[in-house]
Protein backbone atom coordinates (compact mmCIF):
# COMPACT_ATOMS: atom_id res chain seq x y z
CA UNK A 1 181.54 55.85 110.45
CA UNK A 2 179.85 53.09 109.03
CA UNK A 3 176.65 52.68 106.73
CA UNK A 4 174.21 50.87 108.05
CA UNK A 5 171.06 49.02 106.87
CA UNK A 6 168.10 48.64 108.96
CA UNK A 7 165.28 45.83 107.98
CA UNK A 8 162.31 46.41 110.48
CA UNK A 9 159.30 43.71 109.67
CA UNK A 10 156.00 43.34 109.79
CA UNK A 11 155.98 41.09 113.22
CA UNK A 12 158.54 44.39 114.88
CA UNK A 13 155.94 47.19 113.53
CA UNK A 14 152.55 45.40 113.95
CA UNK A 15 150.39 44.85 117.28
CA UNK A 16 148.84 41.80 117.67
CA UNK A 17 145.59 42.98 116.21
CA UNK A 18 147.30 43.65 112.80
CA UNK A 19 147.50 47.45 113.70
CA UNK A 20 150.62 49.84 114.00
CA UNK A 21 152.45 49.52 116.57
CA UNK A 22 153.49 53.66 117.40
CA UNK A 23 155.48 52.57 120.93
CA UNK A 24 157.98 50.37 118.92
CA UNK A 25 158.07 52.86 115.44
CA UNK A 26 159.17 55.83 117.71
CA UNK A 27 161.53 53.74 119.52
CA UNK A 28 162.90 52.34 116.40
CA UNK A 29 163.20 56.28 115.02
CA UNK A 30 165.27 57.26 118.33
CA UNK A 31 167.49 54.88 118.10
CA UNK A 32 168.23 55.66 114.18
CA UNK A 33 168.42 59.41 115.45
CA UNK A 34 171.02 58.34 117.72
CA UNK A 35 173.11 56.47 115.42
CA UNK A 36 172.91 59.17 112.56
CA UNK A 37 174.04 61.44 115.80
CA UNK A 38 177.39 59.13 116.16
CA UNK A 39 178.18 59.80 112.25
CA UNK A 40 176.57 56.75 110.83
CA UNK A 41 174.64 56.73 107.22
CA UNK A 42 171.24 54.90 107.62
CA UNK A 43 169.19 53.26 105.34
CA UNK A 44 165.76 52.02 106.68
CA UNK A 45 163.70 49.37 104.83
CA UNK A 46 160.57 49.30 106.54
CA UNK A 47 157.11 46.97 106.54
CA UNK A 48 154.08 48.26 107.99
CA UNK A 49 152.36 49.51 104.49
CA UNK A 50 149.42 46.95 104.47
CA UNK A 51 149.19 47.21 108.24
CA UNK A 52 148.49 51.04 108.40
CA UNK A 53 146.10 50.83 105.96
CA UNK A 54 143.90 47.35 107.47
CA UNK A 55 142.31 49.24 110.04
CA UNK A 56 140.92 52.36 108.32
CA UNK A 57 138.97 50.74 105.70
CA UNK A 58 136.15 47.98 105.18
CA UNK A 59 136.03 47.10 101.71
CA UNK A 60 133.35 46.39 100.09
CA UNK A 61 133.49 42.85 99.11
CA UNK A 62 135.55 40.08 99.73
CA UNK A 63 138.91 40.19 98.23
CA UNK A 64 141.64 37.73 97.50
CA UNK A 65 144.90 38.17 98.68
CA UNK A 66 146.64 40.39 96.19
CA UNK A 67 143.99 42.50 95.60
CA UNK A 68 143.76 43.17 99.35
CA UNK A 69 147.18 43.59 99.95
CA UNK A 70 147.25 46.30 96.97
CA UNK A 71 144.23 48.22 98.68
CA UNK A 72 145.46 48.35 102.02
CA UNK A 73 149.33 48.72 101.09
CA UNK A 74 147.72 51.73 98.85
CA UNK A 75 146.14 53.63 101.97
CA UNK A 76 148.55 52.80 104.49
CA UNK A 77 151.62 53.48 103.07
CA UNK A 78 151.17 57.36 102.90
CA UNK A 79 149.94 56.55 106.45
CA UNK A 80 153.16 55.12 107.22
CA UNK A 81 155.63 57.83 105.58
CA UNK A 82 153.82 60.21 107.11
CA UNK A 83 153.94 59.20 110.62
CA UNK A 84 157.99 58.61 110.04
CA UNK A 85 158.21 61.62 108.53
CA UNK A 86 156.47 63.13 112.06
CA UNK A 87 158.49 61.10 114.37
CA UNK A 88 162.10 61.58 112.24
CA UNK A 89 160.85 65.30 111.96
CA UNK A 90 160.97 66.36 115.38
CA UNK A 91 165.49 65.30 115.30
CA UNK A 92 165.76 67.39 112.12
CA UNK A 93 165.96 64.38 110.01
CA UNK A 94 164.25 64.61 106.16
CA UNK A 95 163.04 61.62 104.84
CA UNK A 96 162.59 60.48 101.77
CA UNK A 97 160.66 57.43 100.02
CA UNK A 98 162.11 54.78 97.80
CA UNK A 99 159.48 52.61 96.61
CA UNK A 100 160.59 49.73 94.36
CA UNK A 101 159.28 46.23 93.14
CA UNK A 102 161.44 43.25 91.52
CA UNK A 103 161.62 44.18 88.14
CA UNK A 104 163.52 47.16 89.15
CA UNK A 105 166.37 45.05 89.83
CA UNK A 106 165.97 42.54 86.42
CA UNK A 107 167.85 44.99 84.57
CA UNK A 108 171.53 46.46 85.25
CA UNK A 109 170.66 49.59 84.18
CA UNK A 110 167.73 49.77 86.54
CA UNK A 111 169.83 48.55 89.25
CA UNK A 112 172.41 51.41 88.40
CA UNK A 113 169.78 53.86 88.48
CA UNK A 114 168.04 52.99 91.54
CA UNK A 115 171.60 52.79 92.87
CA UNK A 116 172.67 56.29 92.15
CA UNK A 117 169.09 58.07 93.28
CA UNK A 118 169.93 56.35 96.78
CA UNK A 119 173.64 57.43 96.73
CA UNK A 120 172.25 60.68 96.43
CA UNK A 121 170.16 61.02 99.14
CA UNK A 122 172.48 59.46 101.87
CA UNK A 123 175.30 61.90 100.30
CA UNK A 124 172.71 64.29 100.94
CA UNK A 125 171.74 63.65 104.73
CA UNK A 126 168.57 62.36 103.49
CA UNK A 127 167.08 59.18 105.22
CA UNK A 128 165.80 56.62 102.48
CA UNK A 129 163.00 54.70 103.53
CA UNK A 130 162.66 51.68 101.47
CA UNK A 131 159.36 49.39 100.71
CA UNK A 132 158.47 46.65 98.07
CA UNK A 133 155.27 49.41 95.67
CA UNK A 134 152.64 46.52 97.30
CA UNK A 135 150.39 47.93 94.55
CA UNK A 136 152.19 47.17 91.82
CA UNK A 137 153.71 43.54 92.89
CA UNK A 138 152.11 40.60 91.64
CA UNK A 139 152.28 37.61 93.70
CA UNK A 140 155.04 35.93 91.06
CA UNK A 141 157.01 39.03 91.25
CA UNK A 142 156.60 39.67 94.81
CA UNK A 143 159.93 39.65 96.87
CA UNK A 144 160.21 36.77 99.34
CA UNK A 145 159.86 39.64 101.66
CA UNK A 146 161.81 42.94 103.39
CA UNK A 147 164.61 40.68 104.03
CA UNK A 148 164.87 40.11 100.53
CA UNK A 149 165.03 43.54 99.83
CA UNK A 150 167.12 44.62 102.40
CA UNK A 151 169.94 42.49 101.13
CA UNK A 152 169.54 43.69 97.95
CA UNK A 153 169.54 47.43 99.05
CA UNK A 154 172.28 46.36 101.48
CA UNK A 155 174.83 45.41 98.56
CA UNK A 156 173.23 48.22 96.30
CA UNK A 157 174.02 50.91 98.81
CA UNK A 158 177.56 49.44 99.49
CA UNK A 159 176.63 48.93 103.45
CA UNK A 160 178.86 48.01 106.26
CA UNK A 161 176.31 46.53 107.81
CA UNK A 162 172.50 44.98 107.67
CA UNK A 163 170.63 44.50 110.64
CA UNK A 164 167.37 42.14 110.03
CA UNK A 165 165.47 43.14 113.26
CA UNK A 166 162.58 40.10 113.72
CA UNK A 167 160.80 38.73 116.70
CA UNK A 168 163.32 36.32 117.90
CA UNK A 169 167.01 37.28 118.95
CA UNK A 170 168.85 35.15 116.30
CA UNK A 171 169.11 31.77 114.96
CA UNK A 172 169.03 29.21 116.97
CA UNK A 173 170.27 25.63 117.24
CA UNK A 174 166.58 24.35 117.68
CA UNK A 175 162.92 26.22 118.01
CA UNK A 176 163.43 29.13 120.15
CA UNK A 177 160.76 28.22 122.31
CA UNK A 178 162.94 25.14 123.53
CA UNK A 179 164.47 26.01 126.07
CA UNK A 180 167.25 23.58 125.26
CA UNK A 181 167.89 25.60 122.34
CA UNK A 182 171.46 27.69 122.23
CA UNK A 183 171.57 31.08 120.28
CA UNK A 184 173.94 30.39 117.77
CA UNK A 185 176.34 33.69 117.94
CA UNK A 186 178.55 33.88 115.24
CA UNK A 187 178.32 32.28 111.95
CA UNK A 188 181.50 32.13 109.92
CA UNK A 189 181.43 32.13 106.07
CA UNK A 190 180.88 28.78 104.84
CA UNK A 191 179.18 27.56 108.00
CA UNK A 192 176.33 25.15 107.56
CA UNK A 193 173.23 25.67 109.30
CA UNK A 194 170.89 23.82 107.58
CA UNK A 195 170.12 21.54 110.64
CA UNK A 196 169.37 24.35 112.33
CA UNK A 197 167.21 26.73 110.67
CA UNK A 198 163.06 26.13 110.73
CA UNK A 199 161.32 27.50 107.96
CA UNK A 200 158.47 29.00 109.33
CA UNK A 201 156.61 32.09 108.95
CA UNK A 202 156.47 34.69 111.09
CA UNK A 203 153.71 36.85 112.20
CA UNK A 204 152.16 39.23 109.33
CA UNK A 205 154.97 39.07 107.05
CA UNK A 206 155.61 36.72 104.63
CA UNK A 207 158.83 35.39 105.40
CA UNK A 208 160.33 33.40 108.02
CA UNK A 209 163.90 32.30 109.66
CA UNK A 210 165.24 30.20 106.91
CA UNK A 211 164.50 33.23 104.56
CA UNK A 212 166.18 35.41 106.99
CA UNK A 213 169.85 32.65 107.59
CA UNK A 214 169.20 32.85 103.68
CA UNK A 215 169.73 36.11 102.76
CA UNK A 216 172.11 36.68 105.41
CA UNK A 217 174.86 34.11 104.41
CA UNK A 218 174.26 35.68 100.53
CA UNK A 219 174.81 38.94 101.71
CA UNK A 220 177.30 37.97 104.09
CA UNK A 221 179.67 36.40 101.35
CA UNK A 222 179.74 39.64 99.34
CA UNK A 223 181.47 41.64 102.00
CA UNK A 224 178.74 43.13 104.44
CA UNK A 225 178.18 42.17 107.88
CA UNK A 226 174.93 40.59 108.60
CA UNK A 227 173.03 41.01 112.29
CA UNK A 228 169.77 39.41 113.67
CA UNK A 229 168.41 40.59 116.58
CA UNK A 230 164.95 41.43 118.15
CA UNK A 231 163.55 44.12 117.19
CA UNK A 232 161.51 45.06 120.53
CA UNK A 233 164.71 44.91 122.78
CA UNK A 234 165.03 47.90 124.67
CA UNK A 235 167.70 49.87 122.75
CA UNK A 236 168.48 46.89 120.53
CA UNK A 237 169.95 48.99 117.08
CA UNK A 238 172.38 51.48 119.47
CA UNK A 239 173.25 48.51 121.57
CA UNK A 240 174.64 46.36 118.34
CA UNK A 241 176.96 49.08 117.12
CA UNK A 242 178.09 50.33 120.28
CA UNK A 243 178.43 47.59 121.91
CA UNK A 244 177.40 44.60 120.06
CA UNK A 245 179.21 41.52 123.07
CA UNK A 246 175.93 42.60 125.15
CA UNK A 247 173.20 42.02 123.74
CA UNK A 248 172.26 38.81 122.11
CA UNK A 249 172.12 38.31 118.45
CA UNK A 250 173.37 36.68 115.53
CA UNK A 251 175.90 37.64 113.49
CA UNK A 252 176.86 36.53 110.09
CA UNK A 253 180.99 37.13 109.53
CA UNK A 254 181.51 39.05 106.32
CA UNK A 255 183.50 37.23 103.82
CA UNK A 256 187.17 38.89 103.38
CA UNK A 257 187.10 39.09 99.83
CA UNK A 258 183.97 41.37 98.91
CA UNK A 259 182.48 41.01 95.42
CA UNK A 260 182.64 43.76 93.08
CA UNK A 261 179.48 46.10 92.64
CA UNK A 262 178.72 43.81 89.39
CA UNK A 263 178.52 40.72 90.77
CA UNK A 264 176.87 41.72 93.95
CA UNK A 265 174.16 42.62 91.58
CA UNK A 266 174.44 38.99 89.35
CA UNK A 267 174.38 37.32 92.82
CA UNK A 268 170.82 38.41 93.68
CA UNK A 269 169.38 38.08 90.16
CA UNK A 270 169.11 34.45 90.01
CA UNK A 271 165.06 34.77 90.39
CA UNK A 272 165.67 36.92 86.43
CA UNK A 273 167.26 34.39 84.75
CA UNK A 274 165.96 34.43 81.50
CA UNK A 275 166.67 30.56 80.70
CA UNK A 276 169.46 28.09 81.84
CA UNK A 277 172.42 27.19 80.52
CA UNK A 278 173.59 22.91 81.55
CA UNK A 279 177.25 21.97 81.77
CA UNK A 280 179.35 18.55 81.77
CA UNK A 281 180.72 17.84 85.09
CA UNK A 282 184.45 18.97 83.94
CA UNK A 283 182.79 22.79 83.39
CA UNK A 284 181.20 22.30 86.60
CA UNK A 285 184.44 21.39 88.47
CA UNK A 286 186.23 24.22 86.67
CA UNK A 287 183.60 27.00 87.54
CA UNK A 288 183.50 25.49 91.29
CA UNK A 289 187.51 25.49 91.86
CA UNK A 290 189.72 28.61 93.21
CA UNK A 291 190.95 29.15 89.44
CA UNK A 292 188.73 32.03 87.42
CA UNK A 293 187.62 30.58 85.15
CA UNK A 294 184.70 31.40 82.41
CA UNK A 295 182.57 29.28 80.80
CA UNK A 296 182.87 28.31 77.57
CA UNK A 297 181.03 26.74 75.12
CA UNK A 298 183.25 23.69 74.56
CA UNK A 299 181.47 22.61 78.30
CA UNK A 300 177.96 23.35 77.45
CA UNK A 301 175.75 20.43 77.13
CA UNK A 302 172.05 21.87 76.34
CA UNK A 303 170.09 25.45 76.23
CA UNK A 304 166.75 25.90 77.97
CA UNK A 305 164.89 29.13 77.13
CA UNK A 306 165.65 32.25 75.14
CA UNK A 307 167.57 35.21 76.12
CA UNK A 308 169.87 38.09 74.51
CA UNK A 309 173.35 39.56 75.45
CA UNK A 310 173.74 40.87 78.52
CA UNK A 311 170.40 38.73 80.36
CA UNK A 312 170.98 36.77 83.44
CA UNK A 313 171.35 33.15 83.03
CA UNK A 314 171.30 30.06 85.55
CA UNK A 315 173.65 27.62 85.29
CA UNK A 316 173.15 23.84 85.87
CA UNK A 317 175.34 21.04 86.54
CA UNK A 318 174.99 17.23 86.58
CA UNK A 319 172.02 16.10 88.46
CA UNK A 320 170.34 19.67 88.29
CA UNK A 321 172.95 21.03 90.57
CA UNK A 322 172.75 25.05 90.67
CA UNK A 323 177.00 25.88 89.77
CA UNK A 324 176.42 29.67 88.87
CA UNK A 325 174.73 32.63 87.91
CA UNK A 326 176.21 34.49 85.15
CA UNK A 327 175.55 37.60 82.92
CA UNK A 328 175.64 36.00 79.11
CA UNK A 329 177.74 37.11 76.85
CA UNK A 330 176.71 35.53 74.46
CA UNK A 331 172.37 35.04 72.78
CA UNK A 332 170.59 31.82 73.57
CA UNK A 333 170.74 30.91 69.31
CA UNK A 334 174.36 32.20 69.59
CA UNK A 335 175.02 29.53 72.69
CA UNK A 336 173.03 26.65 71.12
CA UNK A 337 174.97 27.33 67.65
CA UNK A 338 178.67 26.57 69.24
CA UNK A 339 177.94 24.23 71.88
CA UNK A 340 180.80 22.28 72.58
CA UNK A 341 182.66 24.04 70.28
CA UNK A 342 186.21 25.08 70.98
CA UNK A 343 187.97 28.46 70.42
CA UNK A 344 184.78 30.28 70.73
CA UNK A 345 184.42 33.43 72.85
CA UNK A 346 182.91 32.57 76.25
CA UNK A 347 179.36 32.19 76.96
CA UNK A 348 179.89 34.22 80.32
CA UNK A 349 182.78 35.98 81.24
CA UNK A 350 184.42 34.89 84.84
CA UNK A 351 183.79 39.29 85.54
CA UNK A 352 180.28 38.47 85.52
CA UNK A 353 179.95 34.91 86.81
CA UNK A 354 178.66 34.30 90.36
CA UNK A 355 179.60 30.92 91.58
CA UNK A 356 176.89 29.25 93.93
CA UNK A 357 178.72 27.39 95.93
């Protein structure tokens, strides 16, 4: 039995007119029925909010773009529950709703207690679906998109597996159109693809593939395995698990050394640092070697920003170079006060220190 993640977008879910599209929804629920059926735990983070809602309201004047996602996401997404909650009805499955938004992840005791109200339902039978609270989210504290949330929700939950289903069946070595293009099959951990991957958007969500080969090699290196597939394949989802050599897709190896539930949570909080800590290029090279290693003050060249205990911190190298992402032990004033300083307790703890690369 594994526990899956399911990420279903905006370009799976919508017609080309911007509406729902029912055909692929119910096709998506049987296939989740059939996999909860073969003793799998399934989480389902799903777009379609703004979608539902477009088409059953004019407004009144013209509105800008967070303002009319907020209205629409507003109508449609009890338009959207409620048709899942029809179509996972009739197998006996109960839903249940998790709306969240970015700040629910800044702190760790928000994580924790988003954490254990999911927990709950799965140990429960209940089916979480999960959506970014559209009406809340302002545009700076918007998630990337569902991918971003998936892999957050996919580390959160302690998954086996995520599968990002999008409009394309993978990554490929060039535009997917090409027909010289190769789908790129596996991708082992700390496998560059950056000559690869195009950045583009795609459809009616706000992401594209390079947020997608993103997230996946993040979520990847903490222990979960990552799929991307097409999301309107005939019997895609059941067709992965069950036999995953035939269909096409992409998968992203999970790293053999999984991160603990701490630092799964430190590596996606780098967009809540609260200011940035800049090192000499001997902390760097210590933080970046096999050794653990913390960082101390004795390496710590400058503060930027202000921040207590416990906040989330960025840390820089030479040249601007991203080393880590840390929980701080120590206060901005108490950093700045023994920089360089030898003997003093560390300014993050190796425990909670994510190294970047």
């Amino acid at each position: 039995m594994s526990r899956i993640v399911v990420k279903v977008g905006s370009n799976v879910l919508t017609r080309h007119d911007g509406k729902p599209d029912v055909t692929n929804m119910s096709a998506l629920v049987d296939q989740i029925a059939t996999l909860r059926g073969d003793g799998h735990e399934v989480v389902l983070v799903s777009s379609g909010a703004v979608a539902c809602g477009r088409g059953a309201l004019t407004p009144s004047r013209q509105l800008d773009s967070v303002a009319s996602r907020q209205l629409f996401s507003s109508i449609g997404q009890i338009r959207l529950i409620n048709l899942y909650n029809q179509l996972f009805g009739a197998y006996g499955i109960v839903v249940g709703q998790v709306l969240t938004q970015k700040e629910n992840f800044d702190s760790r005791t928000g994580y924790l207690n988003q954490r254990a109200c999911m927990l709950t339902m799965i140990e429960n039978g209940v089916l979480p679906i999960v959506n970014e609270n559209d009406t809340a989210s302002l545009t700076e504290l918007m998630f990337t998109d569902n991918d971003e949330l998936s892999g957050l929700i996919a580390t959160m939950t302690d998954a086996d597996i995520l599968v990002i289903l999008s409009n394309v069946d993978g990554i490929y070595t060039g535009a997917p159109s090409d027909p010289a293009s190769r789908l790129i099959g596996r991708v082992a951990p700390g496998e560059d693809l950056s000559g690869y991957v195009v950045s583009s958007k795609s459809g009616f969500g706000r992401g594209g593939m390079g947020t997608k080969c993103g997230i996946a090699r993040k979520v990847a290196d903490e222990g979960v395995a990552v799929y991307i597939a097409r999301g309107n394949r005939p019997n895609i989802l059941v067709d992965l698990i069950r036999r995953p050599d035939e269909v096409p897709h992409t998968l992203f190896e999970p790293s053999p050394e999984a991160l603990s539930t701490v630092k799964r949570w430190i590596a996606h909080s780098a967009s809540f640092a609260k200011g940035i800590v800049r090192v000499d290029a001997k902390a760097a090279e210590a933080l970046l070697s096999d050794r653990p290693t913390s960082l101390l003050p004795v390496g710590v060249t400058a503060v930027e920003g202000e921040w207590e205990e416990g906040d989330i911190v960025t840390i820089l190298g030479p040249d601007d170079m991203r080393v880590a992402v840390g929980r701080a032990a120590l206060s901005s004033s108490e950093t700045s006060a023994s920089l360089g300083r030898r003997g003093h307790r560390p300014v993050v703890h190796y425990d909670y220190l994510y190294i970047e690369n």
